[in-house]
PDB file of N, CA and C in Angstrom:
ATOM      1  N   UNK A   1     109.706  68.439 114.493  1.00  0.00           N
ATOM      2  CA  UNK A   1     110.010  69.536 113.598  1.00  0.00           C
ATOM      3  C   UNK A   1     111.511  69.585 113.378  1.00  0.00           C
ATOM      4  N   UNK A   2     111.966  70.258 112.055  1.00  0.00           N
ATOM      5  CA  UNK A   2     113.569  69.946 111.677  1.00  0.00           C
ATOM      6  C   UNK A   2     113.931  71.180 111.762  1.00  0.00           C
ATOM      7  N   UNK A   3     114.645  71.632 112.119  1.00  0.00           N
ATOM      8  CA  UNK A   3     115.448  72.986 111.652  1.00  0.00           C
ATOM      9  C   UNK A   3     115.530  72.894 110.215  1.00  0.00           C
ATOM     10  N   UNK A   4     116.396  71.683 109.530  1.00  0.00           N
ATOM     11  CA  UNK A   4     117.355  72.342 108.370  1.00  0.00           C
ATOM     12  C   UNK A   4     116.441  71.170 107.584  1.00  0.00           C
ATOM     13  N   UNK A   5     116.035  71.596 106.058  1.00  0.00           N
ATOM     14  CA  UNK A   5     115.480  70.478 105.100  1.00  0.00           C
ATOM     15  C   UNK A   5     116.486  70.730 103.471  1.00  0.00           C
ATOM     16  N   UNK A   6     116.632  69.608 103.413  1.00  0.00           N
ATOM     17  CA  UNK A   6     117.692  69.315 102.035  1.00  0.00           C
ATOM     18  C   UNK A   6     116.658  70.490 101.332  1.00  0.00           C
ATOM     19  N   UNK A   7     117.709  70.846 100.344  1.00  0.00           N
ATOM     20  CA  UNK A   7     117.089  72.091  99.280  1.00  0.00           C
ATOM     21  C   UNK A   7     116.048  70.996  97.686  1.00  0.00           C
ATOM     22  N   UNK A   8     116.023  69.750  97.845  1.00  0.00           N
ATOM     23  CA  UNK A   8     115.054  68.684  97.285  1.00  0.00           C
ATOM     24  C   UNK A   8     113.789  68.706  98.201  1.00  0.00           C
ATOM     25  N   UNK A   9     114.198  68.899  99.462  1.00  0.00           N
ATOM     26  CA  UNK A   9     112.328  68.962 100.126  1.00  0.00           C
ATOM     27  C   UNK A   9     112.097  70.141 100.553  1.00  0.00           C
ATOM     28  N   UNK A  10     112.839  71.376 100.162  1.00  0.00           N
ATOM     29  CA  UNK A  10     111.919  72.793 100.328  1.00  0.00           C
ATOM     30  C   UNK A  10     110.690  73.046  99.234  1.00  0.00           C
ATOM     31  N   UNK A  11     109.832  73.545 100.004  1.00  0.00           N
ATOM     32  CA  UNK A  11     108.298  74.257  98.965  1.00  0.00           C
ATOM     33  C   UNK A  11     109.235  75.605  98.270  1.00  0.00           C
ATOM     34  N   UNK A  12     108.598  75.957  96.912  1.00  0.00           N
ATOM     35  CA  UNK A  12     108.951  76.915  96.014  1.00  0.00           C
ATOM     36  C   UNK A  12     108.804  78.165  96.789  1.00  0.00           C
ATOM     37  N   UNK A  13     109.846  79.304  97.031  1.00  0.00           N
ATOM     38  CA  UNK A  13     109.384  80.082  97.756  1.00  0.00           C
ATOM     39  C   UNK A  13     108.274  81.150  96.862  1.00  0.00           C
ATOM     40  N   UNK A  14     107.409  81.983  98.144  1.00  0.00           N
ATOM     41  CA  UNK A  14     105.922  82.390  97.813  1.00  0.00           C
ATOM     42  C   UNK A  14     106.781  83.980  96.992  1.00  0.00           C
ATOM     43  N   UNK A  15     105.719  84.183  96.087  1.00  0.00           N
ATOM     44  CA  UNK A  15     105.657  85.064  95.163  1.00  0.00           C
ATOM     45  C   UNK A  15     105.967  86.839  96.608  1.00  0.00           C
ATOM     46  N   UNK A  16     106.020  87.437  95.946  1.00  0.00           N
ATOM     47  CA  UNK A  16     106.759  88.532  96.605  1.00  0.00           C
ATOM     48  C   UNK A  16     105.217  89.502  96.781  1.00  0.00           C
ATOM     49  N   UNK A  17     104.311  89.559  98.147  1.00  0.00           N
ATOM     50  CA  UNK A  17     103.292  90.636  98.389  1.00  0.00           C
ATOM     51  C   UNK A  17     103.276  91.694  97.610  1.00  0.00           C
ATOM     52  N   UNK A  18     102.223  91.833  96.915  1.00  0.00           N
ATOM     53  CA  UNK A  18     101.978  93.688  96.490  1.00  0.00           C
ATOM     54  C   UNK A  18     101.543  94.166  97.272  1.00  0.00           C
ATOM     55  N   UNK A  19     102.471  95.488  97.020  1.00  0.00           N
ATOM     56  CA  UNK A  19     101.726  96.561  98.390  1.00  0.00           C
ATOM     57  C   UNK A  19     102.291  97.958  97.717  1.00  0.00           C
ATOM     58  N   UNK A  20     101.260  98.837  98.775  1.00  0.00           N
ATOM     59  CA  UNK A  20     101.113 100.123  98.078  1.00  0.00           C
ATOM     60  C   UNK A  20     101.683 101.297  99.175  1.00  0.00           C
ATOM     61  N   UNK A  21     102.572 101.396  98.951  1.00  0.00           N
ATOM     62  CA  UNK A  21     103.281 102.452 100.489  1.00  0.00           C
ATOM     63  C   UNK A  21     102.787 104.030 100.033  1.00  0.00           C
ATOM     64  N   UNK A  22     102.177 103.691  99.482  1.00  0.00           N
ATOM     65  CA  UNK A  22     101.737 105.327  99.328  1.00  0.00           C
ATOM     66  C   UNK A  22     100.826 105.713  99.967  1.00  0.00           C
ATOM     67  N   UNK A  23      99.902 104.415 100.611  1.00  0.00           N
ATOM     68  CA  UNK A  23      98.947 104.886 101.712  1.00  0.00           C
ATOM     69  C   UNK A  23      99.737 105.445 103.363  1.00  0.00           C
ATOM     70  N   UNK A  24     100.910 104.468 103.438  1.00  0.00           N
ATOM     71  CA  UNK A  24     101.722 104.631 104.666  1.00  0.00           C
ATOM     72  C   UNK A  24     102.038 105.732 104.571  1.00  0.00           C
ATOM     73  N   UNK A  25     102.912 106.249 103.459  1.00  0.00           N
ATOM     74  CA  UNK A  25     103.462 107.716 103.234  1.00  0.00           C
ATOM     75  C   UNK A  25     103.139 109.052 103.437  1.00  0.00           C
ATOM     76  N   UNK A  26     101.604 108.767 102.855  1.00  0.00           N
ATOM     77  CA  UNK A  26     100.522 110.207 103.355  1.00  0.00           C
ATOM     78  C   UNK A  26     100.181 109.937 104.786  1.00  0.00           C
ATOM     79  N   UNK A  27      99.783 108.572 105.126  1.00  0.00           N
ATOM     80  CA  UNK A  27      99.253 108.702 106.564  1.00  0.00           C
ATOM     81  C   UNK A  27     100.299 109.233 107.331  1.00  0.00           C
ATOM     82  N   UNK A  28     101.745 108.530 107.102  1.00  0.00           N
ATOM     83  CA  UNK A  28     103.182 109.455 108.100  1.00  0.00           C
ATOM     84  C   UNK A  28     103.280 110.463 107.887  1.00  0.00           C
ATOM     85  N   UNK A  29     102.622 111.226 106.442  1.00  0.00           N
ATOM     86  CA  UNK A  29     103.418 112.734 106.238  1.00  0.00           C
ATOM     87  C   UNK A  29     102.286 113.724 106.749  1.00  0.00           C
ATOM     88  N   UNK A  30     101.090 112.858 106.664  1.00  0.00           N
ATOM     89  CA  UNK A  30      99.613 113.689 107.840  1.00  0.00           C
ATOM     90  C   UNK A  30     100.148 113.841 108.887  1.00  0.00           C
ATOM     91  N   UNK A  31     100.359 113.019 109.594  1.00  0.00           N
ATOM     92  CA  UNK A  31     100.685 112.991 111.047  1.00  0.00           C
ATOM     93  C   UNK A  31     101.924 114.038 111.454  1.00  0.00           C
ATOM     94  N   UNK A  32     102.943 113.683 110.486  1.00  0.00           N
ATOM     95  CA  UNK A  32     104.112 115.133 110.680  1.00  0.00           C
ATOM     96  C   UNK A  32     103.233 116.426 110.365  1.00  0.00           C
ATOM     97  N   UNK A  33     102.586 116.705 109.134  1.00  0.00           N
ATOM     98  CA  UNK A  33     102.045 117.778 108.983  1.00  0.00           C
ATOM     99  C   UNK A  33     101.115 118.290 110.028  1.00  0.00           C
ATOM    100  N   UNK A  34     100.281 117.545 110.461  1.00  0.00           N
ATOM    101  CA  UNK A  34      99.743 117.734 112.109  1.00  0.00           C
ATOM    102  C   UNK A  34     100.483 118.591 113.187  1.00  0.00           C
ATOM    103  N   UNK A  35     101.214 117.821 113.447  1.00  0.00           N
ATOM    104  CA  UNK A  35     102.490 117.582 114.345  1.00  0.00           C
ATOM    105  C   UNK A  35     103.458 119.148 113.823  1.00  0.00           C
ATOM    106  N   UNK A  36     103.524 119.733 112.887  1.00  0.00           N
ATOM    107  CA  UNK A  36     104.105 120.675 112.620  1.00  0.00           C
ATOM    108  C   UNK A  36     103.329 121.694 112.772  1.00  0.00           C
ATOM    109  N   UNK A  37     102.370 121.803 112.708  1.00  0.00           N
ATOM    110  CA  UNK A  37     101.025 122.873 112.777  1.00  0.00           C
ATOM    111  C   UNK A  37     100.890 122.963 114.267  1.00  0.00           C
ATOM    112  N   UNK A  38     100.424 122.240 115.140  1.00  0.00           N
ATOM    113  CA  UNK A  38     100.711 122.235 116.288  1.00  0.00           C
ATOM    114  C   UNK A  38     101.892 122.539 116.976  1.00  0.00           C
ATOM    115  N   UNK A  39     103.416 122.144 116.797  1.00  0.00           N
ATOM    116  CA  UNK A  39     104.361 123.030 117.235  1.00  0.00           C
ATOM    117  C   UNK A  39     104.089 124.397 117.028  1.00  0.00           C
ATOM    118  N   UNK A  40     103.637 124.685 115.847  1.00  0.00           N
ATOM    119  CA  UNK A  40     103.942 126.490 115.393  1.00  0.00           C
ATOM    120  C   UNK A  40     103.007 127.222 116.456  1.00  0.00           C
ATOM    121  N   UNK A  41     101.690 126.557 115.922  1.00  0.00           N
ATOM    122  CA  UNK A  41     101.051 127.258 117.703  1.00  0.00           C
ATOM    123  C   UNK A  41     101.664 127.415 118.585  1.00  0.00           C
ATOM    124  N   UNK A  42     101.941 126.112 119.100  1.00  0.00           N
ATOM    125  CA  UNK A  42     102.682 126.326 120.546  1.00  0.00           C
ATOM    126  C   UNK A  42     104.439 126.743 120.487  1.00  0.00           C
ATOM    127  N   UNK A  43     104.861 127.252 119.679  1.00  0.00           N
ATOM    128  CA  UNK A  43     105.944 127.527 119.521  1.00  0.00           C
ATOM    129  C   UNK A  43     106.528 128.241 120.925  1.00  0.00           C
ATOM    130  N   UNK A  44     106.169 129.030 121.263  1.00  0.00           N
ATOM    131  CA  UNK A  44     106.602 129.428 122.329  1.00  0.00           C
ATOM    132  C   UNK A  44     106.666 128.492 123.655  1.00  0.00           C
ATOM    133  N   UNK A  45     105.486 128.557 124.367  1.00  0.00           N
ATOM    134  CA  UNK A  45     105.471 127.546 125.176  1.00  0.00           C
ATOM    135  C   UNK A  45     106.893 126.341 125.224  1.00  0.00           C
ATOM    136  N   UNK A  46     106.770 125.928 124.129  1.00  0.00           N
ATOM    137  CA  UNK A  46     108.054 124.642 123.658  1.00  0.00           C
ATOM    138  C   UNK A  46     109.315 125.109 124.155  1.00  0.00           C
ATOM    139  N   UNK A  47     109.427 126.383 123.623  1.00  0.00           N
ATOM    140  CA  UNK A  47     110.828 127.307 123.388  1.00  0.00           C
ATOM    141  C   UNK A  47     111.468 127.372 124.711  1.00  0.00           C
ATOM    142  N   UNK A  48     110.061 127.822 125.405  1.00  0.00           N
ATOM    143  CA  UNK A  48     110.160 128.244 127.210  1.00  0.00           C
ATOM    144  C   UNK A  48     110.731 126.950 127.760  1.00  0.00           C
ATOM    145  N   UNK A  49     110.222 125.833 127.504  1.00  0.00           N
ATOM    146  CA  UNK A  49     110.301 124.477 128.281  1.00  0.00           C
ATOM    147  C   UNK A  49     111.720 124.167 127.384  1.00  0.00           C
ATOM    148  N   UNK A  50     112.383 124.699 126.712  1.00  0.00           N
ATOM    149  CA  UNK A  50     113.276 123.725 126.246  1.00  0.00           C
ATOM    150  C   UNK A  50     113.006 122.652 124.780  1.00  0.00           C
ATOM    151  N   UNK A  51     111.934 122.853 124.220  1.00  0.00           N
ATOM    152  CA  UNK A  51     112.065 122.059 123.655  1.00  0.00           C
ATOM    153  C   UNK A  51     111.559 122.293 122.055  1.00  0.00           C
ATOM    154  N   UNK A  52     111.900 123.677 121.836  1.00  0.00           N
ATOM    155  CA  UNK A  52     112.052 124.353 120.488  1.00  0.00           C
ATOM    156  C   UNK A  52     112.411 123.413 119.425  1.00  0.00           C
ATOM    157  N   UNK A  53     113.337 122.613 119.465  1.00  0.00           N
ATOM    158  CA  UNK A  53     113.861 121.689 118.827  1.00  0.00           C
ATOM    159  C   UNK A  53     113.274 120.605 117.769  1.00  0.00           C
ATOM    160  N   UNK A  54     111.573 120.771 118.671  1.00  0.00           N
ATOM    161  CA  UNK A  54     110.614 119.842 117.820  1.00  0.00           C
ATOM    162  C   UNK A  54     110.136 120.197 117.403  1.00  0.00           C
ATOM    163  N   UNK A  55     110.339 121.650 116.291  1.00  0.00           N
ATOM    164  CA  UNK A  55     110.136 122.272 115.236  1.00  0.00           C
ATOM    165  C   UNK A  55     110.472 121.319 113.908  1.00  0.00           C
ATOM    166  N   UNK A  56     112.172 121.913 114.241  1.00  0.00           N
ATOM    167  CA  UNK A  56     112.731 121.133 113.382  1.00  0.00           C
ATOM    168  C   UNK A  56     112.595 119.435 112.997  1.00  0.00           C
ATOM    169  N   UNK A  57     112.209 118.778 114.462  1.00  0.00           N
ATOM    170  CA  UNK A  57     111.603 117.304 113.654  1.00  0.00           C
ATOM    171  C   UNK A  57     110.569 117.177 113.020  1.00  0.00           C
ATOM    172  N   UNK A  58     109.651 118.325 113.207  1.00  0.00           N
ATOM    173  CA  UNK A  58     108.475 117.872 112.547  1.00  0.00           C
ATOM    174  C   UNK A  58     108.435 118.159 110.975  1.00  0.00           C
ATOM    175  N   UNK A  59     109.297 119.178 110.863  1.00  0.00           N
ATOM    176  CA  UNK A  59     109.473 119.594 109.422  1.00  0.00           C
ATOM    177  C   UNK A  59     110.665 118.461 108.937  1.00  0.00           C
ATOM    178  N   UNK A  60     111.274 118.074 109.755  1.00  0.00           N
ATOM    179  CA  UNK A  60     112.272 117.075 108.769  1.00  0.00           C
ATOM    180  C   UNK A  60     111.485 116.096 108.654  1.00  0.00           C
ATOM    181  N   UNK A  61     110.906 115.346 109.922  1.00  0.00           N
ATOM    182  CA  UNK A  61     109.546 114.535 109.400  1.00  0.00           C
ATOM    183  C   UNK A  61     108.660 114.744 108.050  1.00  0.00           C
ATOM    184  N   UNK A  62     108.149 115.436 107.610  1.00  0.00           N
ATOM    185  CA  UNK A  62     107.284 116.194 106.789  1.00  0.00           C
ATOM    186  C   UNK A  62     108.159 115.911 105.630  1.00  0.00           C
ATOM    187  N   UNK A  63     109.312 116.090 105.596  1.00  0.00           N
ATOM    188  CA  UNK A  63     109.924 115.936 104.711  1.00  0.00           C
ATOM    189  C   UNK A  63     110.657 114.707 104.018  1.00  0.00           C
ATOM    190  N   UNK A  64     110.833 114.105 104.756  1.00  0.00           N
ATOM    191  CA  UNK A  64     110.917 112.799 104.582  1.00  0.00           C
ATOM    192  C   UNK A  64     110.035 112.005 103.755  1.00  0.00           C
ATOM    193  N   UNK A  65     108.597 112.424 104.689  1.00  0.00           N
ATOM    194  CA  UNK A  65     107.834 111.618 104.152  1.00  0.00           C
ATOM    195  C   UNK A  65     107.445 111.996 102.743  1.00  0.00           C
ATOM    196  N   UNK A  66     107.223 113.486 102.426  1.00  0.00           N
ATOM    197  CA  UNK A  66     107.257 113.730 100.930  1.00  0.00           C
ATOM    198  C   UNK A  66     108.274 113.410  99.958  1.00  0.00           C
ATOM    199  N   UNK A  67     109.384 113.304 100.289  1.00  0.00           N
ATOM    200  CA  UNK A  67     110.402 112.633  99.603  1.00  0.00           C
ATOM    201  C   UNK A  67     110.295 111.214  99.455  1.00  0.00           C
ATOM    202  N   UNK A  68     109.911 110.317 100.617  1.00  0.00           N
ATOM    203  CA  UNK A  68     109.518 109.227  99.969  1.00  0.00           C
ATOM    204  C   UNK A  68     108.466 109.251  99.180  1.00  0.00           C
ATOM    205  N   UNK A  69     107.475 109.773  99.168  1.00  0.00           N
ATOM    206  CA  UNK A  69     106.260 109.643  98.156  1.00  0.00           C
ATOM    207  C   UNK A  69     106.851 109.978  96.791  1.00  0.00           C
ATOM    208  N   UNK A  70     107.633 110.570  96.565  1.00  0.00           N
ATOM    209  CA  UNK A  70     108.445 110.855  95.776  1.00  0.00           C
ATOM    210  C   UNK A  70     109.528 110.134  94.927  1.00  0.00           C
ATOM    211  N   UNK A  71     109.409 108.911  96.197  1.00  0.00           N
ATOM    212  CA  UNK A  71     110.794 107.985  95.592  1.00  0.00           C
ATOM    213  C   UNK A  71     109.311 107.028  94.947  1.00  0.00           C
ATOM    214  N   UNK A  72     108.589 106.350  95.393  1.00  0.00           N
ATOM    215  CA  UNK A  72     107.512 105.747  95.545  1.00  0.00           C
ATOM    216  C   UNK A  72     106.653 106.002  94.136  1.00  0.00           C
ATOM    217  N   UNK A  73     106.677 107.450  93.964  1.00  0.00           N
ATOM    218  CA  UNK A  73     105.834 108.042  92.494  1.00  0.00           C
ATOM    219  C   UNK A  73     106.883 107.544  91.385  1.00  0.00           C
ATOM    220  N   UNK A  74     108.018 107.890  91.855  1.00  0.00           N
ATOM    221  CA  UNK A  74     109.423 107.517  90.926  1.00  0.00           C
ATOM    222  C   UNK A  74     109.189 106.118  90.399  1.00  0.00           C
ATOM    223  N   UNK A  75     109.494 105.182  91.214  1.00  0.00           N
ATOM    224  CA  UNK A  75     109.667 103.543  91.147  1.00  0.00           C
ATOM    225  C   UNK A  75     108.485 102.861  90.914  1.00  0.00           C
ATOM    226  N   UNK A  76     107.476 103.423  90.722  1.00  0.00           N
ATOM    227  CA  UNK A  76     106.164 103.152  89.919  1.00  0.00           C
ATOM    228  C   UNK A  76     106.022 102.603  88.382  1.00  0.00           C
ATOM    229  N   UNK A  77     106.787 103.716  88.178  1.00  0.00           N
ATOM    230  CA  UNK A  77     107.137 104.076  86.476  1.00  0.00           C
ATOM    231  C   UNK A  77     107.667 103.065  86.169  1.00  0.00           C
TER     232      UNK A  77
END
């Protein structure tokens, strides 16, 4: 096997995968939305232990991910 092949014996490189990140997007922004619903329940509990904090990731999570769906709906067009 060669490491390096003259640019005369490389294969044409392969066409670029379609793919659809909009399935990834909802499945990540489910999982934050989950994940945020469940902090609020336990909001307290968290607060007590210190760890109130994962409020705020789950909603910046959440948000993210709708913003990408967003970039995603955008770059469609």
């Amino acid at each position: 096997m060669r490491l390096w092949l003259k640019d005369s014996e490389r294969r044409p490189d392969p066409l670029p995968a379609r793919t659809d990140a909009r399935k990834a997007l909802l499945a990540g922004s489910a999982g934050w939305l989950v994940a945020l619903v469940l902090v609020v329940v336990f909001r307290v509990e968290l607060a007590a232990a210190g760890l109130g904090w994962w409020l705020w990731c789950a909603v910046i999570g959440l948000g993210l991910g709708l913003a990408g769906l967003a970039w995603v709906q955008v770059r469609r067009r």
